[in-house]
Protein backbone atom coordinates (compact mmCIF):
# COMPACT_ATOMS: atom_id res chain seq x y z
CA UNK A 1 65.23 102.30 60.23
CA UNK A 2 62.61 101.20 62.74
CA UNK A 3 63.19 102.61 65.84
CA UNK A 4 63.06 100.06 69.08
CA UNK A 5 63.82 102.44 71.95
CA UNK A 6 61.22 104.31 73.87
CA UNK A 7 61.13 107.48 75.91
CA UNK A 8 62.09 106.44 79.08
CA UNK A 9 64.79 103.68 78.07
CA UNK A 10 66.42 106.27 76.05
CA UNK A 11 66.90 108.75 79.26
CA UNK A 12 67.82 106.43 81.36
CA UNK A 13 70.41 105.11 78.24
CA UNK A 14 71.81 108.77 77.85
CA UNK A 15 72.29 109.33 81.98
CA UNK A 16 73.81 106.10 82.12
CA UNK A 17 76.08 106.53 79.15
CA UNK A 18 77.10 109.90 80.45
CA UNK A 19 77.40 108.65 83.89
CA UNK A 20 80.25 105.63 82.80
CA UNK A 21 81.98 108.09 80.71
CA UNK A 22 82.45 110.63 83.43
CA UNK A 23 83.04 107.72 86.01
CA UNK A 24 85.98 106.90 83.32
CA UNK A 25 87.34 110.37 83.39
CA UNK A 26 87.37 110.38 86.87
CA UNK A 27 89.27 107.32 87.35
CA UNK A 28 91.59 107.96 84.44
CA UNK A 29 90.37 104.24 83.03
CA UNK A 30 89.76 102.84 79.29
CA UNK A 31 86.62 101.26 80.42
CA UNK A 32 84.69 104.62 80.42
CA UNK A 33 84.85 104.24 76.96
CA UNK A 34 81.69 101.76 77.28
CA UNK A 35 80.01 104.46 78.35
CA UNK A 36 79.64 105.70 73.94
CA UNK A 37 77.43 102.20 73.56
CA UNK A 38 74.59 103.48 75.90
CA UNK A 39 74.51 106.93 74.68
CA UNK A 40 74.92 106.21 71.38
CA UNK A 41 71.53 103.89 70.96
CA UNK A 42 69.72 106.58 73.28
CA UNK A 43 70.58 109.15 71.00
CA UNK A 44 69.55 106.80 67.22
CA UNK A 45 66.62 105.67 69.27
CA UNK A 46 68.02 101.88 67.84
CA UNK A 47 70.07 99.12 69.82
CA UNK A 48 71.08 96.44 67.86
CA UNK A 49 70.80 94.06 70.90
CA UNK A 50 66.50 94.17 70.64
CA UNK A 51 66.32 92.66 67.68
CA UNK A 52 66.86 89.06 67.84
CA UNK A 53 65.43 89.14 71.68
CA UNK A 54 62.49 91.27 69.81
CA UNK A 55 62.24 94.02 72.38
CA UNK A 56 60.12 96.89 71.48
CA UNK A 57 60.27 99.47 74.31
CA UNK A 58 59.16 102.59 72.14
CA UNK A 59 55.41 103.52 72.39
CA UNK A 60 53.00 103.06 69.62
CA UNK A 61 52.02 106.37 69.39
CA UNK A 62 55.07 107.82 69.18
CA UNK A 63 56.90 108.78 65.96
């Protein structure tokens, strides 16, 4: 699998994705739940959505 999210995209993905989960918690809502997409393709390094907008936020050098 060819990896399409860099360094920085994929803290800011993890935060974020911890951030609306806990937000959903807190508010006893069903719509933390969207908080598992942004972690989730932090964590694989792979969101579906770049592909057909062919984003490529990962650096070269990295493996």
């Amino acid at each position: 699998m060819n990896f399409n999210v860099g360094g920085t995209d994929k803290k800011i993905r993890i935060i974020s994705g911890i951030g609306i989960l806990l937000a959903g918690i807190i508010f006893q809502s069903w719509w933390g739940l969207l908080g598992i997409i942004p972690l989730l393709t932090g964590l694989v390094k792979f969101c579906p959505l770049y592909c057909p907008l062919n984003i490529d936020t990962k650096n070269k050098k990295e493996p």
